[in-house]
N, C-alpha and C. Protein backbone atom coordinates (compact mmCIF):
# COMPACT_ATOMS: atom_id res chain seq x y z
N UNK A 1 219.90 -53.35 15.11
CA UNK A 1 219.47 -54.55 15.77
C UNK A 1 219.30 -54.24 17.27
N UNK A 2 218.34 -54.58 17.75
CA UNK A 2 217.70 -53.86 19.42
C UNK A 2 218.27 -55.08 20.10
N UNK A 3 217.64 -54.89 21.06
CA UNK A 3 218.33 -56.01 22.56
C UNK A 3 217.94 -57.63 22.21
N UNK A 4 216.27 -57.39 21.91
CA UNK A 4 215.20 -58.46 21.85
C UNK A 4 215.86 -59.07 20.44
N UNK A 5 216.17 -58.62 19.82
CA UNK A 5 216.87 -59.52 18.18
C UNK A 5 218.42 -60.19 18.62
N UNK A 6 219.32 -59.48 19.35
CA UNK A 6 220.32 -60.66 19.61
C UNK A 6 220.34 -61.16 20.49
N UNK A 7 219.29 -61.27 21.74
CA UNK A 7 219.03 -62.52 22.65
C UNK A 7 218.22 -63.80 21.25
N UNK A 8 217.50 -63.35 20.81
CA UNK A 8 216.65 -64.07 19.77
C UNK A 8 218.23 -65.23 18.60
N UNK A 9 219.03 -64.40 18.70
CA UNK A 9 220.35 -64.98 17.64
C UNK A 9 221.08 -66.04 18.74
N UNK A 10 221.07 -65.39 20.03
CA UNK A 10 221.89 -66.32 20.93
C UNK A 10 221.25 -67.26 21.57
N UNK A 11 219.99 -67.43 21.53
CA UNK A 11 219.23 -68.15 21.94
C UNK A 11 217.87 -68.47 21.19
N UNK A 12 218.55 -69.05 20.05
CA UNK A 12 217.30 -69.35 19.34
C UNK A 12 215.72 -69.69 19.78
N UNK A 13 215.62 -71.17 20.36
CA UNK A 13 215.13 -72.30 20.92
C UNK A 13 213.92 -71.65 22.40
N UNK A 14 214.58 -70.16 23.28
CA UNK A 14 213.93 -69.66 24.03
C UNK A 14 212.58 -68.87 23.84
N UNK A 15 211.59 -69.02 24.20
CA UNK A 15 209.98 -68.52 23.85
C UNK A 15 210.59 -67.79 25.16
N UNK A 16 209.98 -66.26 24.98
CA UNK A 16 210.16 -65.25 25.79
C UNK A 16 208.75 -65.30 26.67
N UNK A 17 208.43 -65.19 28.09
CA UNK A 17 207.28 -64.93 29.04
C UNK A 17 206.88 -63.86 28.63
N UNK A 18 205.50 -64.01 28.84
CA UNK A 18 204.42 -62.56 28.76
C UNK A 18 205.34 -61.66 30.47
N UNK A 19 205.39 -60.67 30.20
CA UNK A 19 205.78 -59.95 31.30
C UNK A 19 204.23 -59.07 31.51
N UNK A 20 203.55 -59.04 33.17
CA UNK A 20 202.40 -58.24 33.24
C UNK A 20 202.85 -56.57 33.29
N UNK A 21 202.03 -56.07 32.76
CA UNK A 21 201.98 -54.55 32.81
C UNK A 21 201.42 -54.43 34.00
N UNK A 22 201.75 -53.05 34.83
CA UNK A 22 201.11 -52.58 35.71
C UNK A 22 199.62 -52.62 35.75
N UNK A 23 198.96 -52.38 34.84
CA UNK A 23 197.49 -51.93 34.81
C UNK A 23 197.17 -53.98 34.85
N UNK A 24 197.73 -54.71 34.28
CA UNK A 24 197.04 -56.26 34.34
C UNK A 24 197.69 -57.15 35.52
N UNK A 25 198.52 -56.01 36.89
CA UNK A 25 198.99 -57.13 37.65
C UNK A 25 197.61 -57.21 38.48
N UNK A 26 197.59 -58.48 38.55
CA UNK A 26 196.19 -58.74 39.96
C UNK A 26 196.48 -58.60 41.59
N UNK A 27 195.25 -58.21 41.67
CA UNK A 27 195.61 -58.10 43.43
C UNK A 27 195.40 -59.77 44.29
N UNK A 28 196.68 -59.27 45.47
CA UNK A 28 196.40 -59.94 46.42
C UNK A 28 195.25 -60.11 47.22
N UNK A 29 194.25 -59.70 46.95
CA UNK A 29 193.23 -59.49 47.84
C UNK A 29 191.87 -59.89 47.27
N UNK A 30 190.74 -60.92 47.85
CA UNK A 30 190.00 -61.57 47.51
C UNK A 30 188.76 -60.13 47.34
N UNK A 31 188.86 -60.72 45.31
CA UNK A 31 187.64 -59.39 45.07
C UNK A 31 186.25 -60.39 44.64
N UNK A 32 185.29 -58.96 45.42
CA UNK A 32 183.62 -60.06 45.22
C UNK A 32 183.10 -59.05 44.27
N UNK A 33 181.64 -59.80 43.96
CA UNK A 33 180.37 -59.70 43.20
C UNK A 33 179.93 -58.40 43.87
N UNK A 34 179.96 -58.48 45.06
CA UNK A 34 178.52 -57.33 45.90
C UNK A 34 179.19 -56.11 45.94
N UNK A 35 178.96 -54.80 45.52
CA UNK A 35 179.35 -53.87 46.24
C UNK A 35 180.15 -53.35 47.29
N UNK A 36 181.58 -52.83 47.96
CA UNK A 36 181.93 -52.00 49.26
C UNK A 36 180.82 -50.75 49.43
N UNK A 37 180.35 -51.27 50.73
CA UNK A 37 179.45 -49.52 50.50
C UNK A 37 180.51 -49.06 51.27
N UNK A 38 180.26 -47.26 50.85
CA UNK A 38 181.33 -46.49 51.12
C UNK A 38 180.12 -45.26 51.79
N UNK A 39 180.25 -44.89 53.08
CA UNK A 39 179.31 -43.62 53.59
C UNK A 39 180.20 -43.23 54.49
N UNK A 40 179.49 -41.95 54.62
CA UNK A 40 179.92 -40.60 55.51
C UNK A 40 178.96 -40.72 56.22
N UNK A 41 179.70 -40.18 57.77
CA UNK A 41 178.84 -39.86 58.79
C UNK A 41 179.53 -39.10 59.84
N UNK A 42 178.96 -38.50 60.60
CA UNK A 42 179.98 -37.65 61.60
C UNK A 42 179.41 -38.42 63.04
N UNK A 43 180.71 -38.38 63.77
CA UNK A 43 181.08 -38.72 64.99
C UNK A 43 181.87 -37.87 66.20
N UNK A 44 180.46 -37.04 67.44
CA UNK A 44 181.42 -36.69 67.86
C UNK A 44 182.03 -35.24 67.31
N UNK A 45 181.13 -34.80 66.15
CA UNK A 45 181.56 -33.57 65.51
C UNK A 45 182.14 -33.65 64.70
N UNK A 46 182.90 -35.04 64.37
CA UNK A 46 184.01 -35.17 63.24
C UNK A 46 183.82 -35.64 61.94
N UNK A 47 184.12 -36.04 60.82
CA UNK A 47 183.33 -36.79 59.61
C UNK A 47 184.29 -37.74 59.72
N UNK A 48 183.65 -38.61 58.89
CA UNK A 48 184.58 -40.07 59.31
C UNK A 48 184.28 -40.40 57.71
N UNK A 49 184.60 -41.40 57.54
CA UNK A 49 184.10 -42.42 56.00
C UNK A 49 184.33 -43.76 56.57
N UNK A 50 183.04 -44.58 56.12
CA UNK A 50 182.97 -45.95 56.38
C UNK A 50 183.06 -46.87 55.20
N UNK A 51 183.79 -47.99 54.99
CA UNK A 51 183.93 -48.66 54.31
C UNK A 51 183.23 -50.47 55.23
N UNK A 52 182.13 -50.66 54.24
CA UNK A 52 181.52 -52.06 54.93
C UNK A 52 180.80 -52.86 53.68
N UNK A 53 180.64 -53.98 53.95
CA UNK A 53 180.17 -54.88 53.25
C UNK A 53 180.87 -56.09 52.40
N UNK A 54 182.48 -55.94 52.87
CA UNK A 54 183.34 -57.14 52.14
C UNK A 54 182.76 -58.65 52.93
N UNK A 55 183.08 -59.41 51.90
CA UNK A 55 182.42 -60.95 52.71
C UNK A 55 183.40 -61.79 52.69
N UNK A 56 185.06 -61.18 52.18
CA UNK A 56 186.07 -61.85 52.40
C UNK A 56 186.63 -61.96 53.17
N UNK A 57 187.87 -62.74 53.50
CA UNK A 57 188.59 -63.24 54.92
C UNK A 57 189.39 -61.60 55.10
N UNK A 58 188.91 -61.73 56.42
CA UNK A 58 188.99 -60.29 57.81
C UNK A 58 190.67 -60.17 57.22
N UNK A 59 191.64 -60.99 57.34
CA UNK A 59 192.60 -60.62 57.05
C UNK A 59 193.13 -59.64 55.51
N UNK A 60 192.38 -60.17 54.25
CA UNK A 60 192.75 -58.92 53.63
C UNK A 60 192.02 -58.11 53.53
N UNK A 61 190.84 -57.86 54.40
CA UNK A 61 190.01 -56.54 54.76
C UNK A 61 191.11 -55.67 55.45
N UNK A 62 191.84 -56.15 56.45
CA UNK A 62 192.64 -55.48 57.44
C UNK A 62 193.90 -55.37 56.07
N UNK A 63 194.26 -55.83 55.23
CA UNK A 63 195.38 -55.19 54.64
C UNK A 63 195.13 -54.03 53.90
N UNK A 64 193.88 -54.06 53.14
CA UNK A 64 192.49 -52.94 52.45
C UNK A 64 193.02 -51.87 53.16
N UNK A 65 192.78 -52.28 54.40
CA UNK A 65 192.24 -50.82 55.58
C UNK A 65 193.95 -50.14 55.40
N UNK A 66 194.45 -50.92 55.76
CA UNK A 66 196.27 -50.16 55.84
C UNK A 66 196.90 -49.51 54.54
N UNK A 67 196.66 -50.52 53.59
CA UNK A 67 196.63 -49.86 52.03
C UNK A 67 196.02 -48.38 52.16
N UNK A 68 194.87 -48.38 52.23
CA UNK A 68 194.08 -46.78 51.81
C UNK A 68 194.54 -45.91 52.86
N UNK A 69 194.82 -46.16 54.09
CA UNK A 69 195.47 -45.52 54.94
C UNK A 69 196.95 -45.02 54.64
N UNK A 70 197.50 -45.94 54.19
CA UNK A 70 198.90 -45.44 53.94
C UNK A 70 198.79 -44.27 52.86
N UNK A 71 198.22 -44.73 51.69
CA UNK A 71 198.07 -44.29 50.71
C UNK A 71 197.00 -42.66 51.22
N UNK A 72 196.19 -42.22 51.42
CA UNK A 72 195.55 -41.26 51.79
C UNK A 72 196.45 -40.21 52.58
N UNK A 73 197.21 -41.23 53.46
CA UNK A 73 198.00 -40.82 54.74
C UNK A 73 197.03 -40.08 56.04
N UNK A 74 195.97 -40.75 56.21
CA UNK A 74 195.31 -40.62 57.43
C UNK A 74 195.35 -41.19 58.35
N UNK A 75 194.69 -41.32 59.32
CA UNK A 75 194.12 -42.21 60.68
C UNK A 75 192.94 -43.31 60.34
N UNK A 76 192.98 -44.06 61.08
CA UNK A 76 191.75 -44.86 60.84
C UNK A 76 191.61 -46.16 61.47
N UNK A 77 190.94 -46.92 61.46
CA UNK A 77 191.10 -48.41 62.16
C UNK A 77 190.05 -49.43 61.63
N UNK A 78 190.14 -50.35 62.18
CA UNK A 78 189.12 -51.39 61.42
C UNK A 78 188.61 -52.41 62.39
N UNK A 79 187.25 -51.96 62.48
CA UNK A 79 186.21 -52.49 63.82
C UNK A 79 184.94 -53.30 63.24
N UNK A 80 184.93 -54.59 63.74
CA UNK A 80 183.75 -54.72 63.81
C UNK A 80 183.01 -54.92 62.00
N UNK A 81 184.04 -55.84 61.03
CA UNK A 81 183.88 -55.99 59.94
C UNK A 81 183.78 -54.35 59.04
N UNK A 82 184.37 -53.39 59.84
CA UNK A 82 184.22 -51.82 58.57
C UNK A 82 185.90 -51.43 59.18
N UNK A 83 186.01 -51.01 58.09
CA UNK A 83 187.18 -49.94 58.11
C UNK A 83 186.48 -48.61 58.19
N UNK A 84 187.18 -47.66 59.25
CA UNK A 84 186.84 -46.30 59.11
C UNK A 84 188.19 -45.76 59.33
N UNK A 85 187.75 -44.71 58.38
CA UNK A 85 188.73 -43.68 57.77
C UNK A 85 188.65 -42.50 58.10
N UNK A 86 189.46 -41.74 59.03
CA UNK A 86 189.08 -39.65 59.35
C UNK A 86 189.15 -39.16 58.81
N UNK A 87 187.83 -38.43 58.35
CA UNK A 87 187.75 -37.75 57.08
C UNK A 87 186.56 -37.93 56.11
N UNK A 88 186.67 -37.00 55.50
CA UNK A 88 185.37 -37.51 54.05
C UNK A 88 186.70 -37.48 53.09
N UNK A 89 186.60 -38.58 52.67
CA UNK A 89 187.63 -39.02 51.53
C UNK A 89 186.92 -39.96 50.39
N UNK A 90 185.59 -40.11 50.60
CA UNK A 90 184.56 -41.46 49.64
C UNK A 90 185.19 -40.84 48.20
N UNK A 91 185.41 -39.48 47.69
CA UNK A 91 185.73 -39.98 45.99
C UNK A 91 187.14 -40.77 46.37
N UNK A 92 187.90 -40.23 46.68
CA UNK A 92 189.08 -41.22 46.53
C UNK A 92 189.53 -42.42 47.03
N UNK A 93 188.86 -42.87 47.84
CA UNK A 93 188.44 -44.13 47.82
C UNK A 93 187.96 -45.01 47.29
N UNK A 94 186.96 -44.89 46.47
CA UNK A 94 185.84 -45.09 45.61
C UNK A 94 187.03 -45.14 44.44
N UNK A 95 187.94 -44.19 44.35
CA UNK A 95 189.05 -44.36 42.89
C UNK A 95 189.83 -45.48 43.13
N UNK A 96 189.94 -45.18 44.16
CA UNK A 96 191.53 -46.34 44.95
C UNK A 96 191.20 -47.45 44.63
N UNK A 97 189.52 -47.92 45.19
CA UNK A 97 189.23 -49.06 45.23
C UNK A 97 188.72 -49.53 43.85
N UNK A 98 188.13 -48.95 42.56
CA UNK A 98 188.07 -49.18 41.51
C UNK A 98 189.16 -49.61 40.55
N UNK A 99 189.91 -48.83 41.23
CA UNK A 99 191.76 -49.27 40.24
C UNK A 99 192.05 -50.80 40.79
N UNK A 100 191.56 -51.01 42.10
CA UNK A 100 191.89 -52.78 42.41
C UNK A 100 191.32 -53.72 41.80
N UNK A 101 190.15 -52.77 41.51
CA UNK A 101 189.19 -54.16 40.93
C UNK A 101 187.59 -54.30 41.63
N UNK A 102 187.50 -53.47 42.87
CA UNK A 102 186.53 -53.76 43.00
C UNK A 102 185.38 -53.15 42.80
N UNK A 103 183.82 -53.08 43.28
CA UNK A 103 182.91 -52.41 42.79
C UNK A 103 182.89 -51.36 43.94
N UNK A 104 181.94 -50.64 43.99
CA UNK A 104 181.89 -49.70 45.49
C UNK A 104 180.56 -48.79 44.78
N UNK A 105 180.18 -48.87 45.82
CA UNK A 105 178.38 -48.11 46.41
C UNK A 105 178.55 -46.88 47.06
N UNK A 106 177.92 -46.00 46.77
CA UNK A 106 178.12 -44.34 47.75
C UNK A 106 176.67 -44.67 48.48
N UNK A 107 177.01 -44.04 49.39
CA UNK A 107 175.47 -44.21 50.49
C UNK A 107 176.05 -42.90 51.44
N UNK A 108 174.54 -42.02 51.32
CA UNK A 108 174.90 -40.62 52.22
C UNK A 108 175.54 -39.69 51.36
N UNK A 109 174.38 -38.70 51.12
CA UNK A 109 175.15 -37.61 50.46
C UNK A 109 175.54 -37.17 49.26
């Protein structure tokens, strides 16, 4: 007899909650219809990656930007409705941001 059969004896009457799995928890963060385009460009000599085109509130764009940052463990900042990122990092980004939920566009390259 497992765990789930004598809570079930001691508590008849209780309907157990769906508990979410990792892969079905939803994000905090308002996901759209249109594409993130995701491009490379160099600045300055350097390569950068741009992330632009969200049409949601600036605030969880700016949590987006800190997320992939933390997670990558780069530099980066968020100007002017784009997050940019140091570095060419577009596949893994492009992964990061698919596992959230959203769509994403390559442009350049």
């Amino acid at each position: 007899m497992d765990l789930q059969d004598q809570l079930k004896n001691l508590f008849p009457e209780h309907k157990p909650e769906k508990t979410e799995t990792p892969s079905e928890k939803k994000s905090d963060i308002w996901l759209q219809d249109d594409p993130i385009i995701c491009k490379y460009e160099k600045r300055k000599g350097k390569p950068i990656t741009i992330l632009e085109g969200y049409n949601g509130a600036e605030s969880d764009f700016k949590k987006l930007a800190k997320e992939l940052k933390t997670k990558l463990s780069v530099g980066g900042s968020f100007k002017n409705g784009q997050i940019i990122i140091q570095g060419d990092y577009r596949d893994k980004i492009m992964v990061l941001l698919k596992e959230k939920g959203f769509s994403v566009k390559r442009v350049g390259g």
